[in-house]
N, C-alpha and C. Protein backbone atom coordinates (compact mmCIF):
# COMPACT_ATOMS: atom_id res chain seq x y z
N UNK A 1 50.98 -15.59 -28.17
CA UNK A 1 51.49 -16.49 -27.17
C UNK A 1 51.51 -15.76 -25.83
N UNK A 2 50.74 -16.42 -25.00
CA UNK A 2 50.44 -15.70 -23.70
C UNK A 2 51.70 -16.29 -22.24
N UNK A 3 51.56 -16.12 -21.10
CA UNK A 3 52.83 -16.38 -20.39
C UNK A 3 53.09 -15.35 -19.49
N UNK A 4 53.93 -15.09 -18.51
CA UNK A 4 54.90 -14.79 -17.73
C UNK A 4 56.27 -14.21 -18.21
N UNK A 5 56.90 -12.96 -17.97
CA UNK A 5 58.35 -12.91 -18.35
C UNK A 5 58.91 -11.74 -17.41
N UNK A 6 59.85 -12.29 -17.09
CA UNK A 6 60.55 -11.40 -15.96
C UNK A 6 61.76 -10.59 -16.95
N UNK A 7 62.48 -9.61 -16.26
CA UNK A 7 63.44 -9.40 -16.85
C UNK A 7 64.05 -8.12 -16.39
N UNK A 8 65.12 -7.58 -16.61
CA UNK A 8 65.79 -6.96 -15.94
C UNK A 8 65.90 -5.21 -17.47
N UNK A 9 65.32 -3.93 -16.79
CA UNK A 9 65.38 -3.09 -17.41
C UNK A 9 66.13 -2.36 -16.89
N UNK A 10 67.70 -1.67 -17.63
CA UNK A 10 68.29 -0.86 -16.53
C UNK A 10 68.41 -1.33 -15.56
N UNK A 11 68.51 -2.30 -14.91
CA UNK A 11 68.75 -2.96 -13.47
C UNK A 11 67.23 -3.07 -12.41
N UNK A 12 66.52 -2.74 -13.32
CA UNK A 12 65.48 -2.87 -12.36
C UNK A 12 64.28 -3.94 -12.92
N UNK A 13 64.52 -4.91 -12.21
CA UNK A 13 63.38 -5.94 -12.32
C UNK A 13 62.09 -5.68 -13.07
N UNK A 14 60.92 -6.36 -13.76
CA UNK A 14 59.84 -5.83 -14.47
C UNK A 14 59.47 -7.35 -14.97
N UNK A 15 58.70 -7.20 -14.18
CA UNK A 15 57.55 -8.86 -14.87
C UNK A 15 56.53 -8.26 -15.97
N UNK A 16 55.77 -9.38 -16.19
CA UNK A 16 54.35 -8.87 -17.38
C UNK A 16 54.11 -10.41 -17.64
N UNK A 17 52.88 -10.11 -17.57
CA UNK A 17 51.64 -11.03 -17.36
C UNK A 17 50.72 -11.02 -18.80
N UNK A 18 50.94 -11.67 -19.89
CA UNK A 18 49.90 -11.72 -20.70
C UNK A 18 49.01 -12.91 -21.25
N UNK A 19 47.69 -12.53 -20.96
CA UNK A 19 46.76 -13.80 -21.29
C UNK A 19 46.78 -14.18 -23.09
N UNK A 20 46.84 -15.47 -22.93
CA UNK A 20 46.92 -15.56 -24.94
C UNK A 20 45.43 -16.09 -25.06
N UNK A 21 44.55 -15.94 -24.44
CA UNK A 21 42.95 -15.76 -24.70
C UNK A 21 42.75 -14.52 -25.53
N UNK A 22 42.56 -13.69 -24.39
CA UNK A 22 41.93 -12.47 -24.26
C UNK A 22 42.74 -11.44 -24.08
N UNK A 23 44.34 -11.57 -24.35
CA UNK A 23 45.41 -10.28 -24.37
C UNK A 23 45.29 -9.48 -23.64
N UNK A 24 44.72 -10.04 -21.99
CA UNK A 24 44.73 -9.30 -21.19
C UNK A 24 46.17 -8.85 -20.75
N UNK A 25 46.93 -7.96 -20.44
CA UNK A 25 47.96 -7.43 -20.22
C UNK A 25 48.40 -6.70 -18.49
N UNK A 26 49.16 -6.96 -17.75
CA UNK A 26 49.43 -7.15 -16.49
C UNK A 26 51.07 -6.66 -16.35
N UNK A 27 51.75 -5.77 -15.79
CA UNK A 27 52.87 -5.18 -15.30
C UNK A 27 53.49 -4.60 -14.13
N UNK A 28 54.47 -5.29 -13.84
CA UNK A 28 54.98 -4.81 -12.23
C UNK A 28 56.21 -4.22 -12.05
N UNK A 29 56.73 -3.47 -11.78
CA UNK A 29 57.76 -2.28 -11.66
C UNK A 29 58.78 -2.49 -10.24
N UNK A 30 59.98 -2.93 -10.82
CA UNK A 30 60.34 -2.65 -8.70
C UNK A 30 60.74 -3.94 -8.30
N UNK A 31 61.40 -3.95 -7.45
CA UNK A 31 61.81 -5.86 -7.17
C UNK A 31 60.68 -5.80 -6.19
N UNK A 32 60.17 -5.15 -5.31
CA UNK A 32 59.03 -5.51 -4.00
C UNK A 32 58.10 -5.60 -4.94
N UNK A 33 58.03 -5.37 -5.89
CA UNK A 33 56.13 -5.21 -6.74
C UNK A 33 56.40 -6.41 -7.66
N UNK A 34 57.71 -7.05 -8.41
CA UNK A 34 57.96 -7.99 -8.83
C UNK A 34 57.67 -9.09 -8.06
N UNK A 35 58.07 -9.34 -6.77
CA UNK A 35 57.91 -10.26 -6.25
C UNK A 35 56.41 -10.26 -5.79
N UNK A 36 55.91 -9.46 -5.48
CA UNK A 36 54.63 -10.12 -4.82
C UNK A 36 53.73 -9.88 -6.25
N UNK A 37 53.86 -9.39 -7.18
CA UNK A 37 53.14 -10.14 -8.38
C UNK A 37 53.17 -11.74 -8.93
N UNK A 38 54.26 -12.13 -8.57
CA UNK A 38 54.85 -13.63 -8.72
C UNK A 38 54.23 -14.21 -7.68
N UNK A 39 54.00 -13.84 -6.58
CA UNK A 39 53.52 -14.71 -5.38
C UNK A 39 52.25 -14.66 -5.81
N UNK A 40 51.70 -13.44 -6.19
CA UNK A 40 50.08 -13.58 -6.08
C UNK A 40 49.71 -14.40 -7.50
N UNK A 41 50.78 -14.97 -8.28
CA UNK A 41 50.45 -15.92 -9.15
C UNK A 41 49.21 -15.08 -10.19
N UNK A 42 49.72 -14.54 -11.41
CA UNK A 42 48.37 -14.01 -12.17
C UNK A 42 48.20 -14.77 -13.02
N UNK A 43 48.85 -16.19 -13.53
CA UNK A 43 47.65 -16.84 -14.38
C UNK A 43 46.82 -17.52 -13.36
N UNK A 44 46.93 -17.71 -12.27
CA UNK A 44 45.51 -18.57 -12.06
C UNK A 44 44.58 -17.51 -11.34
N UNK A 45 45.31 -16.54 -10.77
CA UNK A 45 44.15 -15.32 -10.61
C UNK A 45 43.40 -14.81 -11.61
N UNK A 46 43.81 -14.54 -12.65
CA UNK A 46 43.12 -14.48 -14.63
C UNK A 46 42.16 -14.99 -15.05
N UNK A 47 42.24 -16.37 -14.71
CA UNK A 47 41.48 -17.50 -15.07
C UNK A 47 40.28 -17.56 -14.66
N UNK A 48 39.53 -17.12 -13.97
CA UNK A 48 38.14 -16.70 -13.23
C UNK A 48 37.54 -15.95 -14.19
N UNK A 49 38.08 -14.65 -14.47
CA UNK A 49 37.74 -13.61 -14.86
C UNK A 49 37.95 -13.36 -16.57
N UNK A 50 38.56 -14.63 -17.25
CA UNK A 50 39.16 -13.98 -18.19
C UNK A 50 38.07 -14.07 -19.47
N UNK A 51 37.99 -13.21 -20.42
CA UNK A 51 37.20 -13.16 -21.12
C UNK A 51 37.25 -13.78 -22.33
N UNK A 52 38.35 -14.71 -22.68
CA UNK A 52 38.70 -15.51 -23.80
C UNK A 52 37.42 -16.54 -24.14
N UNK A 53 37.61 -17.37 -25.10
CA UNK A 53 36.92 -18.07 -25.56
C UNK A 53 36.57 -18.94 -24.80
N UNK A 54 35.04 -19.50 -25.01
CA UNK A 54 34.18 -20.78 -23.71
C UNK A 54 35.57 -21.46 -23.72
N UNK A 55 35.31 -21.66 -22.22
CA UNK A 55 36.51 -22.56 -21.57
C UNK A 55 35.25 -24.18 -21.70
N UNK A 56 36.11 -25.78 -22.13
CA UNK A 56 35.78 -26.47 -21.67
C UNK A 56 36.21 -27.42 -20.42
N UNK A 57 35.60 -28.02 -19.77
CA UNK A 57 36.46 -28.93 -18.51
C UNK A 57 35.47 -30.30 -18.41
């Protein structure tokens, strides 16, 4: 199961980014690196590039 999850380690913020395609794996450290990982949005940045199974549309 792929997704987004924020969460608080020791008090310090820590997102992670994992694709449920292709288990691509993604991590940000830090409330300034938390937040602009969230802004720069990584599932739809992923989605270009990701190597999971033929996408149909």
């Amino acid at each position: 199961m792929g997704g987004i999850q924020v969460r608080f380690d020791s008090g310090t913020p820590v997102a992670d980014f994992l694709c449920g395609a292709c288990l691509d794996h993604k991590r940000a450290t830090g409330r300034r690196k938390v937040i602009d990982f969230l802004r720069d949005n990584p599932v739809t940045a992923h989605g270009p590039r990701c190597r999971g199974p033929a996408k149909t549309t």
